[in-house]
PDB file of N, CA and C in Angstrom:
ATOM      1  N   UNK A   1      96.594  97.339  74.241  1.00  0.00           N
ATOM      2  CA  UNK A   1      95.835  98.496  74.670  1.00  0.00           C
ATOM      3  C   UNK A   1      94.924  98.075  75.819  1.00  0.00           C
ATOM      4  N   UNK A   2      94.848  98.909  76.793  1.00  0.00           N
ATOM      5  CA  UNK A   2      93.910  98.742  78.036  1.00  0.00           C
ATOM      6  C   UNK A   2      92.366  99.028  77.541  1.00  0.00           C
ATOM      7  N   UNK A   3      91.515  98.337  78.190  1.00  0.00           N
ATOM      8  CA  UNK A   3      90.224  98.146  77.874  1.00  0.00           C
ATOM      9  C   UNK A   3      89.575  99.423  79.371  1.00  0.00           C
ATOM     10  N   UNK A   4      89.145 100.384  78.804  1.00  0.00           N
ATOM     11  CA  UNK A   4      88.994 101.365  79.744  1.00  0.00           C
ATOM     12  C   UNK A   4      87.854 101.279  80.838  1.00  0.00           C
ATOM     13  N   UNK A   5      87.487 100.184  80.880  1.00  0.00           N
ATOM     14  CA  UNK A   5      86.579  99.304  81.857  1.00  0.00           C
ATOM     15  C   UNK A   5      87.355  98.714  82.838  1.00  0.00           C
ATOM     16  N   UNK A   6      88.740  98.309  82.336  1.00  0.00           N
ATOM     17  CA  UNK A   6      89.716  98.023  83.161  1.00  0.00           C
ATOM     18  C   UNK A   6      89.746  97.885  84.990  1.00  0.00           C
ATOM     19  N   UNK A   7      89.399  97.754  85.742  1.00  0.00           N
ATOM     20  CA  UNK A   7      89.392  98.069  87.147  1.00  0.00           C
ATOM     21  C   UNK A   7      90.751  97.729  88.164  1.00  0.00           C
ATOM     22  N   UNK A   8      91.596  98.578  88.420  1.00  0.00           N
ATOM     23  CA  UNK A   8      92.732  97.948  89.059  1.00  0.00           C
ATOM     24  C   UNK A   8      92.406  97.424  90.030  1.00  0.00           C
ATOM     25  N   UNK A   9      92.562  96.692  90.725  1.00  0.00           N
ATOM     26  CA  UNK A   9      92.495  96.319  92.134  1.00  0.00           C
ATOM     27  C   UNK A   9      93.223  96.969  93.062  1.00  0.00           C
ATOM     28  N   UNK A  10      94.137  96.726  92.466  1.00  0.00           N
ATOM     29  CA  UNK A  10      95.286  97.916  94.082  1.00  0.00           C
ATOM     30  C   UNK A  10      94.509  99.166  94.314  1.00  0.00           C
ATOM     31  N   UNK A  11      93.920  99.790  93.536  1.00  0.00           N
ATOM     32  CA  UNK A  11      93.112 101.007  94.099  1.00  0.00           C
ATOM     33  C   UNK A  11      92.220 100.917  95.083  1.00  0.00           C
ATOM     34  N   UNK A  12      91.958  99.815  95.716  1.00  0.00           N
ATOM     35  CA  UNK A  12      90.827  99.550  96.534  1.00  0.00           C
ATOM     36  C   UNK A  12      91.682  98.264  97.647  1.00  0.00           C
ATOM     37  N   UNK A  13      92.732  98.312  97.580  1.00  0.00           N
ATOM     38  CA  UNK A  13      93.433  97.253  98.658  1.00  0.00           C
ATOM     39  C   UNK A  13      94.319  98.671  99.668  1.00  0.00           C
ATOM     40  N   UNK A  14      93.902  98.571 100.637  1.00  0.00           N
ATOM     41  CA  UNK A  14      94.488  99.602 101.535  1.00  0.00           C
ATOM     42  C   UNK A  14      96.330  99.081 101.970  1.00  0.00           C
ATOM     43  N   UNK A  15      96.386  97.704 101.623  1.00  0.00           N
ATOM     44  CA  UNK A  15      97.728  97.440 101.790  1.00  0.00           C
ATOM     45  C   UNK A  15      98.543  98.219 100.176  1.00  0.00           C
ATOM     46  N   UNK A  16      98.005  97.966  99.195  1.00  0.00           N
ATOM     47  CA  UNK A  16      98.846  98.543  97.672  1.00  0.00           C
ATOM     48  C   UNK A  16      98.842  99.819  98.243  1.00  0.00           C
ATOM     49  N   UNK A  17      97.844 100.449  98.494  1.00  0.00           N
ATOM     50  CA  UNK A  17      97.929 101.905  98.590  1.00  0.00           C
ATOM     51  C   UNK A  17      98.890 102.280  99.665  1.00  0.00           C
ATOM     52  N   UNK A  18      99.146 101.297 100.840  1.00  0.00           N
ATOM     53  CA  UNK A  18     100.123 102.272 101.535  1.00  0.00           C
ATOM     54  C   UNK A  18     101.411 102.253 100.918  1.00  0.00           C
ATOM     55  N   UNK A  19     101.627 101.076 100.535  1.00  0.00           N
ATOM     56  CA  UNK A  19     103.096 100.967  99.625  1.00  0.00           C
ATOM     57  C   UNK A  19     103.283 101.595  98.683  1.00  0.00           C
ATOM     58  N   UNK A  20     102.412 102.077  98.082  1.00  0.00           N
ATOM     59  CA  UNK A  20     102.591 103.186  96.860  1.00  0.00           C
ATOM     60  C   UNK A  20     102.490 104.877  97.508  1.00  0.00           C
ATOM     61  N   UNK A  21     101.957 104.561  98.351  1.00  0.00           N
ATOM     62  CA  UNK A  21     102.070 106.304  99.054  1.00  0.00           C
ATOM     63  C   UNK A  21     103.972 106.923 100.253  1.00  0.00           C
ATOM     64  N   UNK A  22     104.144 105.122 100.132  1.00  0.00           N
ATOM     65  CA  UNK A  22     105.465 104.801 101.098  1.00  0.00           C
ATOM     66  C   UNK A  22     106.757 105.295  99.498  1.00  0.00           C
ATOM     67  N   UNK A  23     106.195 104.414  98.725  1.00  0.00           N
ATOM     68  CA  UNK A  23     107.469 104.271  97.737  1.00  0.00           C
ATOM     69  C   UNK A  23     107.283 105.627  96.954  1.00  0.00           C
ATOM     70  N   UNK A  24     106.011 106.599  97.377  1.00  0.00           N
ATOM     71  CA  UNK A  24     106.132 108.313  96.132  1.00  0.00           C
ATOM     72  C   UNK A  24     106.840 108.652  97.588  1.00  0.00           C
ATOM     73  N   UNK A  25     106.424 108.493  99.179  1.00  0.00           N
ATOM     74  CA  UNK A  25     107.115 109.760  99.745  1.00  0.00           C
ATOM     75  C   UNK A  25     109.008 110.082  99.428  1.00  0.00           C
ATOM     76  N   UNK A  26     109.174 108.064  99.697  1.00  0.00           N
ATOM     77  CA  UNK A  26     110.976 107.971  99.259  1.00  0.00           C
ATOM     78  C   UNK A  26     111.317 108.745  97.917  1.00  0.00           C
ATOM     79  N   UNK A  27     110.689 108.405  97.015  1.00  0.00           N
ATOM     80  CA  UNK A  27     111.022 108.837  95.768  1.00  0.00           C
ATOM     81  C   UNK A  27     111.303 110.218  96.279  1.00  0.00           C
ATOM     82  N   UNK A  28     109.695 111.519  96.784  1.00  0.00           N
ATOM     83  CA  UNK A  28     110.383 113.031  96.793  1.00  0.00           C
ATOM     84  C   UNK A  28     111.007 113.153  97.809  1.00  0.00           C
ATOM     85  N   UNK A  29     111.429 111.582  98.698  1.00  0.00           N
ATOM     86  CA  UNK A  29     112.725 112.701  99.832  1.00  0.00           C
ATOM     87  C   UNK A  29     113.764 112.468  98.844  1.00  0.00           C
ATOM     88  N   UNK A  30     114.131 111.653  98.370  1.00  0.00           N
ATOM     89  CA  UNK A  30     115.529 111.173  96.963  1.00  0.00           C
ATOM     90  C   UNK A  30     115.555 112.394  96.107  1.00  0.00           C
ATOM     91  N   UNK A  31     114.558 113.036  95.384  1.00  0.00           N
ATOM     92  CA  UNK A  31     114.368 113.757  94.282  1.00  0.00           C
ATOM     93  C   UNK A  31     115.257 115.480  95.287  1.00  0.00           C
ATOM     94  N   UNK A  32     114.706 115.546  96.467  1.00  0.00           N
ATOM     95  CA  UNK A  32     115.068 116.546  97.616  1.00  0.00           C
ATOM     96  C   UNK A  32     116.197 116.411  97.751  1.00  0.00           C
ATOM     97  N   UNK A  33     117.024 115.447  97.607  1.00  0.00           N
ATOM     98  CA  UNK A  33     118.518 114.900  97.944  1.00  0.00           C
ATOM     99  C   UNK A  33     118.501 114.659  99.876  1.00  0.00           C
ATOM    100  N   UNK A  34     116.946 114.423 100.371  1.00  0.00           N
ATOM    101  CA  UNK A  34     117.371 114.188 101.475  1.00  0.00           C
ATOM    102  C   UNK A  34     117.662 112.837 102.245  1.00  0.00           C
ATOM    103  N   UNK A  35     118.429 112.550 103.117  1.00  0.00           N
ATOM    104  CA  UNK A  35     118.927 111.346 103.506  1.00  0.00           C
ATOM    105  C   UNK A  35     117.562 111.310 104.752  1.00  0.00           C
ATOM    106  N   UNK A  36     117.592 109.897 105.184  1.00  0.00           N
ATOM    107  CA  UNK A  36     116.325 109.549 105.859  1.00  0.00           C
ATOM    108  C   UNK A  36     117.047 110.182 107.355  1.00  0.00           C
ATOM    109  N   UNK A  37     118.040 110.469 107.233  1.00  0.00           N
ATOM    110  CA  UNK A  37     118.606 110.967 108.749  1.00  0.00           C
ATOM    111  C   UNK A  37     117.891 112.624 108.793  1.00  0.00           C
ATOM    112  N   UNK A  38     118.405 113.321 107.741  1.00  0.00           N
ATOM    113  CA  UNK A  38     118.364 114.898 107.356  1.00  0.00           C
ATOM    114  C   UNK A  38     116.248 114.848 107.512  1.00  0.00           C
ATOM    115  N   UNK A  39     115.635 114.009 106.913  1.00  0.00           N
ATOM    116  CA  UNK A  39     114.466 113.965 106.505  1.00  0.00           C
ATOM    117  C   UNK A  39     113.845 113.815 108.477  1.00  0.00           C
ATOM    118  N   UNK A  40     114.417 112.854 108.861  1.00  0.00           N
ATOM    119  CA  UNK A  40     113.696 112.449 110.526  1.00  0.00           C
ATOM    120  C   UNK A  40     113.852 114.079 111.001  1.00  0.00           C
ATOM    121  N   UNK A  41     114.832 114.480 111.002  1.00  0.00           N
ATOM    122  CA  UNK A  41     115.478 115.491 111.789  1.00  0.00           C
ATOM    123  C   UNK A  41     114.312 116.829 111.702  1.00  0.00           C
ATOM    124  N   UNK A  42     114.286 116.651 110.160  1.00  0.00           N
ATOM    125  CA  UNK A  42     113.377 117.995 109.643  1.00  0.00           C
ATOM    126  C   UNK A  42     112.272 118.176 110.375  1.00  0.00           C
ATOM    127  N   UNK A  43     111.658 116.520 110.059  1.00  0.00           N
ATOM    128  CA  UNK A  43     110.238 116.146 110.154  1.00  0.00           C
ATOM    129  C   UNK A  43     109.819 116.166 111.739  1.00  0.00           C
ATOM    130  N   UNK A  44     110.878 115.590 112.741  1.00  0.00           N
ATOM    131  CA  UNK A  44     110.727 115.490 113.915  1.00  0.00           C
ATOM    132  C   UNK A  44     109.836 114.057 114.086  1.00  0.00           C
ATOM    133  N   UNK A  45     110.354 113.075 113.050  1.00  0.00           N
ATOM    134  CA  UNK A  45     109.573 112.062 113.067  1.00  0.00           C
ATOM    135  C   UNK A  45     110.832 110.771 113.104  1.00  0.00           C
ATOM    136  N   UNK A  46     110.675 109.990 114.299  1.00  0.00           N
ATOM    137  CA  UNK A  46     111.923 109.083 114.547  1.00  0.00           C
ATOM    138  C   UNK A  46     112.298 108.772 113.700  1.00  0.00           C
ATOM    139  N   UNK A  47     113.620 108.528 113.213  1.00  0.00           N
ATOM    140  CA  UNK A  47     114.624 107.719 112.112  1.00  0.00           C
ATOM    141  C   UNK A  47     113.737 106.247 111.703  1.00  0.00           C
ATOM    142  N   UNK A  48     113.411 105.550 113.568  1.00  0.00           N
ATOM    143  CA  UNK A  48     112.619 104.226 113.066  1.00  0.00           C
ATOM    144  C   UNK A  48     111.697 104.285 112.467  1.00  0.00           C
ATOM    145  N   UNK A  49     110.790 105.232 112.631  1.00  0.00           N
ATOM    146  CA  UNK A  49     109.433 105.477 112.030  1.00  0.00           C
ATOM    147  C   UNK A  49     109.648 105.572 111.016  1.00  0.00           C
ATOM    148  N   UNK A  50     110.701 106.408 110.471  1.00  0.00           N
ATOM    149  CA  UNK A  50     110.359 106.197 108.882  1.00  0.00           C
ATOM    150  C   UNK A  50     111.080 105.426 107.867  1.00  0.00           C
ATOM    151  N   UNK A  51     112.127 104.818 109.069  1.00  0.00           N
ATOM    152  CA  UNK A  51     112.133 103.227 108.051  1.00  0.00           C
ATOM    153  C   UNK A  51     111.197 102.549 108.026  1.00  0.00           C
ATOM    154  N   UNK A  52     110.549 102.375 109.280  1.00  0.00           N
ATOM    155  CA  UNK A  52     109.494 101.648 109.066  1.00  0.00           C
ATOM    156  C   UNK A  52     108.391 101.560 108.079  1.00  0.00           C
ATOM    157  N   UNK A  53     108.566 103.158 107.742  1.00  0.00           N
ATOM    158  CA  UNK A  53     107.303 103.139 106.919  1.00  0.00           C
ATOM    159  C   UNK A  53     107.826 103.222 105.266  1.00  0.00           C
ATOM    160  N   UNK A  54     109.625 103.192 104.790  1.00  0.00           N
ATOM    161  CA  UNK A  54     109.775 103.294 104.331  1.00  0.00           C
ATOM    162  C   UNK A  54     109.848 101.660 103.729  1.00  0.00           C
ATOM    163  N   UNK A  55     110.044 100.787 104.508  1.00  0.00           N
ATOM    164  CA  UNK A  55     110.384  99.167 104.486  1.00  0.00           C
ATOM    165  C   UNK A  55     109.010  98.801 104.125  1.00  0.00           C
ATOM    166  N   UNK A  56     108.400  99.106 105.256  1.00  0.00           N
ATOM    167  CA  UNK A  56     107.056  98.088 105.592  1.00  0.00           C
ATOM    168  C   UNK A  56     105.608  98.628 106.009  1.00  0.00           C
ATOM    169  N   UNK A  57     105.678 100.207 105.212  1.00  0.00           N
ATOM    170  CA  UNK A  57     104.531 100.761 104.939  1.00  0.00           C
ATOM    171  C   UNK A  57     103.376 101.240 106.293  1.00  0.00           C
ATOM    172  N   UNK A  58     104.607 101.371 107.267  1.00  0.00           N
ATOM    173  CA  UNK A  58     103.348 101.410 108.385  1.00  0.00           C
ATOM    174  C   UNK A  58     103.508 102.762 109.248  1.00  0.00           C
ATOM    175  N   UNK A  59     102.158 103.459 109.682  1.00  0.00           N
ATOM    176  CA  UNK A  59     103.160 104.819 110.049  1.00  0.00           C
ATOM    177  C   UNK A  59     101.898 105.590 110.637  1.00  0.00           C
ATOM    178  N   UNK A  60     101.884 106.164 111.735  1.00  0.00           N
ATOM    179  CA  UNK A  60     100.414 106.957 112.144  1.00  0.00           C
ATOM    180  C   UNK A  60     100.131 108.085 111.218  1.00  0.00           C
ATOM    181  N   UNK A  61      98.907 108.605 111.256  1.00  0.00           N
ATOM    182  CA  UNK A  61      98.496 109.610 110.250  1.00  0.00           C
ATOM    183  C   UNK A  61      99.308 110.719 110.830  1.00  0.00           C
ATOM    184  N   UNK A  62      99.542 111.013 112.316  1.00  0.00           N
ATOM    185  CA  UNK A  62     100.404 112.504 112.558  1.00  0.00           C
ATOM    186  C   UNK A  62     101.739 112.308 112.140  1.00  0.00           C
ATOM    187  N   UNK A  63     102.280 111.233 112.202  1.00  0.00           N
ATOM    188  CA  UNK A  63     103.832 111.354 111.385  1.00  0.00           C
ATOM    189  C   UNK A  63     103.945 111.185 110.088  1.00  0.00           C
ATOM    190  N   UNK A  64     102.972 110.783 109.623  1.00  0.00           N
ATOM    191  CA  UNK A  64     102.933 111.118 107.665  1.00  0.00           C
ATOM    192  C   UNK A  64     102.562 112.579 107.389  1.00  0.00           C
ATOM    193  N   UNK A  65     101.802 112.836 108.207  1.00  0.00           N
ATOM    194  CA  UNK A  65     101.277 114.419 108.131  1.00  0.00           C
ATOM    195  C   UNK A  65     102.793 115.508 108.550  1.00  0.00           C
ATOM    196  N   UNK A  66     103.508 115.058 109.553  1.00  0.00           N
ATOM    197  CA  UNK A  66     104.729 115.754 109.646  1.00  0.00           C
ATOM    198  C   UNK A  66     105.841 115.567 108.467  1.00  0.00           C
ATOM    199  N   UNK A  67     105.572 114.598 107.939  1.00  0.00           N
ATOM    200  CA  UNK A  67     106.593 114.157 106.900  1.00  0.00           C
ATOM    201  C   UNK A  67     106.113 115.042 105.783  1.00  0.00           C
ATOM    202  N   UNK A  68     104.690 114.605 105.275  1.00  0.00           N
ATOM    203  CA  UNK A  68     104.029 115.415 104.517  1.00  0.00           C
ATOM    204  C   UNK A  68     104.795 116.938 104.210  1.00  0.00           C
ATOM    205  N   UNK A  69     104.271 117.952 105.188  1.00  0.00           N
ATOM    206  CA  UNK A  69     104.554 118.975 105.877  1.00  0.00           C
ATOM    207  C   UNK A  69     106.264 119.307 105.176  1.00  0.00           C
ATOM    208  N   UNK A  70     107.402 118.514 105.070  1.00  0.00           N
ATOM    209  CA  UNK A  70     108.627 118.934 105.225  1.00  0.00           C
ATOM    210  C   UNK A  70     108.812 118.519 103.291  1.00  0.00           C
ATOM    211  N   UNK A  71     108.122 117.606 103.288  1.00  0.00           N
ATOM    212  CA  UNK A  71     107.844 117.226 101.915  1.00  0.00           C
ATOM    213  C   UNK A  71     106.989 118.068 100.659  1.00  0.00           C
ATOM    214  N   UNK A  72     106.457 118.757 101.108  1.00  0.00           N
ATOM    215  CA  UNK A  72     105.817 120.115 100.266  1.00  0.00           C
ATOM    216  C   UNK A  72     104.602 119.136  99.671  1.00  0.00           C
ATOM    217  N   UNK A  73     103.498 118.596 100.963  1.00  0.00           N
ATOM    218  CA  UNK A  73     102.870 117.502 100.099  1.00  0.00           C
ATOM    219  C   UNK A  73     101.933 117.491 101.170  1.00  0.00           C
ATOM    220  N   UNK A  74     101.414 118.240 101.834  1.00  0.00           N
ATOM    221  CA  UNK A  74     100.400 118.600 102.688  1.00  0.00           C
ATOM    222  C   UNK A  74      99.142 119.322 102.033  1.00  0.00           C
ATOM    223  N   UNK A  75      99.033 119.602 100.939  1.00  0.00           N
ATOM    224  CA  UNK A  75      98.134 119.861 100.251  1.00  0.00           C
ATOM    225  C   UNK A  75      97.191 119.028  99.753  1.00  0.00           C
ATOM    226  N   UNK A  76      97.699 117.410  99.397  1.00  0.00           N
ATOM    227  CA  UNK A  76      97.082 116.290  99.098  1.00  0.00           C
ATOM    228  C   UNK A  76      96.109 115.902  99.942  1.00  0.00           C
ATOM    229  N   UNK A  77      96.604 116.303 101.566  1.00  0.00           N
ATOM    230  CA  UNK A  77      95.548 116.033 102.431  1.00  0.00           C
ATOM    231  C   UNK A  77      93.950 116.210 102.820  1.00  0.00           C
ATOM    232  N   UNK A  78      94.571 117.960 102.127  1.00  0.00           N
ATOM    233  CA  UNK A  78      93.171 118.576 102.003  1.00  0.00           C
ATOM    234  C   UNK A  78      92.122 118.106 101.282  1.00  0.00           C
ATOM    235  N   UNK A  79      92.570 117.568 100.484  1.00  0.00           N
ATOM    236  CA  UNK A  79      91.470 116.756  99.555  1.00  0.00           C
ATOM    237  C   UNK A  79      90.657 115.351  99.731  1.00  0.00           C
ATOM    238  N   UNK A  80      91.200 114.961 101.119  1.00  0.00           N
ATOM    239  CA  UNK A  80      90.347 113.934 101.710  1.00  0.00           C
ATOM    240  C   UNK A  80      89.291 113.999 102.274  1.00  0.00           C
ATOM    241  N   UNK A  81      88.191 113.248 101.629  1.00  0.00           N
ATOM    242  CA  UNK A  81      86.922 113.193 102.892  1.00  0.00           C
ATOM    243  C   UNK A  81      85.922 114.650 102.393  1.00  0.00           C
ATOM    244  N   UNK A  82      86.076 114.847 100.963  1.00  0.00           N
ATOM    245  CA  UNK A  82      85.350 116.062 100.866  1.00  0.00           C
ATOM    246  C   UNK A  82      84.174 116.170 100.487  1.00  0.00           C
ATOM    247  N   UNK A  83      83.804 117.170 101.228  1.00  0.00           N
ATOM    248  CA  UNK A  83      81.536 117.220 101.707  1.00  0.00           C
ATOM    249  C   UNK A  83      81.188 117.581 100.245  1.00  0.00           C
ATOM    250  N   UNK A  84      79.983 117.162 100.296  1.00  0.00           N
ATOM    251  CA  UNK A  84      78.865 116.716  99.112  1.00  0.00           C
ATOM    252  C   UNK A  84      78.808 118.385  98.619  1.00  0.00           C
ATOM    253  N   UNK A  85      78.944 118.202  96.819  1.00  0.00           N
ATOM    254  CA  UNK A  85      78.851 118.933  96.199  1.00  0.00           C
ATOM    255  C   UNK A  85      77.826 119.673  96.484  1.00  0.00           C
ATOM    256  N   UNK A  86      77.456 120.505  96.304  1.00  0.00           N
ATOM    257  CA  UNK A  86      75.891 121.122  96.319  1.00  0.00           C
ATOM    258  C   UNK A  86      75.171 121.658  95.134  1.00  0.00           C
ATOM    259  N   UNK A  87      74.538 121.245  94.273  1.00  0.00           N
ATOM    260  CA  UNK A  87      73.911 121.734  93.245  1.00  0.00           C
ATOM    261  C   UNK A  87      72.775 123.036  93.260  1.00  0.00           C
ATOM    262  N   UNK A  88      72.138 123.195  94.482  1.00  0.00           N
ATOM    263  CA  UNK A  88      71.297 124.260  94.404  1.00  0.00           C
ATOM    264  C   UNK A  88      71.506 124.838  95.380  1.00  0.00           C
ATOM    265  N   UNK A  89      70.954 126.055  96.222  1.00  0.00           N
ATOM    266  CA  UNK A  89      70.751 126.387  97.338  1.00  0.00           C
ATOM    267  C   UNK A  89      69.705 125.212  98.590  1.00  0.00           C
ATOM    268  N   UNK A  90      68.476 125.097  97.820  1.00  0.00           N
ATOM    269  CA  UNK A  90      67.427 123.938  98.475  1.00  0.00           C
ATOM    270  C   UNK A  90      68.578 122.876  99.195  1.00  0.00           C
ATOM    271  N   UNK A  91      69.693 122.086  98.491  1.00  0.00           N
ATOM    272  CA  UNK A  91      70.411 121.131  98.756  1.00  0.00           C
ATOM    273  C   UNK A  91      71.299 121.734 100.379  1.00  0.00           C
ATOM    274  N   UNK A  92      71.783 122.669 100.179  1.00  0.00           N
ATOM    275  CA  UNK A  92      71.963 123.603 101.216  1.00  0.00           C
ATOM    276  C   UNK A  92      71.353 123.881 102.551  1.00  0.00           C
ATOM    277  N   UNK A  93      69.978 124.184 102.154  1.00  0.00           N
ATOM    278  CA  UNK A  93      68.838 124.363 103.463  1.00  0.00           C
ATOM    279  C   UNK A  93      68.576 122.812 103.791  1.00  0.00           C
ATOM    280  N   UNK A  94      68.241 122.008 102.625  1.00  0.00           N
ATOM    281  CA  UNK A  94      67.777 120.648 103.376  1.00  0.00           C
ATOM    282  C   UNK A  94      69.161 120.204 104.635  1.00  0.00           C
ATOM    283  N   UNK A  95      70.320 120.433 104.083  1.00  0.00           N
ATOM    284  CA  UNK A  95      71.467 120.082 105.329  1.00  0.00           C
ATOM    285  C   UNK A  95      71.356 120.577 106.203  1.00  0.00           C
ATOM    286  N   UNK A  96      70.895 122.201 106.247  1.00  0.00           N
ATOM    287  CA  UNK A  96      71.274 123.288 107.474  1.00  0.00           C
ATOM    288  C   UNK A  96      69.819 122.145 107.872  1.00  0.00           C
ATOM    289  N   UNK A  97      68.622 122.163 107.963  1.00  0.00           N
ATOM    290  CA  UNK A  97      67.498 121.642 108.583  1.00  0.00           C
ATOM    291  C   UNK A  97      67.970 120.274 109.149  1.00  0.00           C
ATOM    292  N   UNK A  98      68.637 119.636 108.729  1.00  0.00           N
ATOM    293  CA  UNK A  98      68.702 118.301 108.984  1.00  0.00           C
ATOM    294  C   UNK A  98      69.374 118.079 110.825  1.00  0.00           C
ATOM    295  N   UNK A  99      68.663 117.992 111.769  1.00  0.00           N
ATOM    296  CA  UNK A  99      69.705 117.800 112.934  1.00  0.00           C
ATOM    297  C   UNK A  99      70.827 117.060 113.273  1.00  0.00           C
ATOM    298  N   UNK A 100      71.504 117.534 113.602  1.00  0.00           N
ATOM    299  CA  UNK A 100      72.950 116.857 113.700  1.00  0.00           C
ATOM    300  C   UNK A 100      72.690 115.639 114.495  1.00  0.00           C
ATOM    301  N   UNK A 101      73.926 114.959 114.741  1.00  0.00           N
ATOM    302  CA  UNK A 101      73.602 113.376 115.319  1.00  0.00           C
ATOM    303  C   UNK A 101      73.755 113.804 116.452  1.00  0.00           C
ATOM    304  N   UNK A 102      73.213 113.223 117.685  1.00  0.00           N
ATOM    305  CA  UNK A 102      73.783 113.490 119.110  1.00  0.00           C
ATOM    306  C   UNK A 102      74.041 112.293 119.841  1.00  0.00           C
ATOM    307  N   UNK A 103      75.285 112.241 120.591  1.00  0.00           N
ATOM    308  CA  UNK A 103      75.465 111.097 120.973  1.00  0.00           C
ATOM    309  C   UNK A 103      74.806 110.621 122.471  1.00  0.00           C
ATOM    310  N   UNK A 104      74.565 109.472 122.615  1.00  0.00           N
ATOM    311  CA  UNK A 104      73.733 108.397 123.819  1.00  0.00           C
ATOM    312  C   UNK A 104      74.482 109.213 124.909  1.00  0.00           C
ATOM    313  N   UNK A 105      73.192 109.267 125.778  1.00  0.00           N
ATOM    314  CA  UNK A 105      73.957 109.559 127.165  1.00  0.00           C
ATOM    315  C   UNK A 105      74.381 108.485 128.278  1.00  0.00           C
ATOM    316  N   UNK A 106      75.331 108.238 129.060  1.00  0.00           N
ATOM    317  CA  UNK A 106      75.587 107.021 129.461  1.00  0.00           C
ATOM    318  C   UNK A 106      75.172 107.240 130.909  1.00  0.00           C
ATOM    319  N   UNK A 107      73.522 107.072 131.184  1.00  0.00           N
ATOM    320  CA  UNK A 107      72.785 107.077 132.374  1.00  0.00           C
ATOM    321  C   UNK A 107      72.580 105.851 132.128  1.00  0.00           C
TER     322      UNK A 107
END
């Protein structure tokens, strides 16, 4: 039995994680019955590219996002990077008050 203190490591190694996000996309193009030829074609994402990323895990965010997209798996995306809960309204106004960052001017 796992000790629920447990901490995986691969959850926090950005190399496990691409290989596991490489080896679910193969799995639902397989489950799709699509061939990596039928899948490039769909996706509009080179044949190499996605061996590449199917081999050796490597792949820009706009051609995973196109793959995504043909893969019915563009929804996962949305859930990245998401802004701070808000518990009250106050939590709300303190953000709206807060000034945004502005960047250096290069004089």
């Amino acid at each position: 039995m796992l000790d629920d203190k447990l901490i995986i490591l691969d959850d926090f190694n950005p190399a496990a994680i691409m290989k596991k996000i490489a080896e679910r996309m193969k799995q639902r193009r397989l489950v799709l019955n699509y061939t990596q030829v039928l899948l490039s074609k769909k996706s509009g994402v080179s044949l190499g590219s996605l061996k590449r990323f199917e081999n050796n895990y490597k792949i820009s965010l706009e051609h995973l996002l196109q793959l995504a997209l043909v893969l019915n798996a563009l929804d996962e995306f949305h859930n990245l990077f998401p802004l701070s809960n808000y518990t009250s309204i106050d939590d709300i106004i303190d953000i709206k008050s807060k000034k945004k960052r502005k960047r250096a001017s290069n004089v």
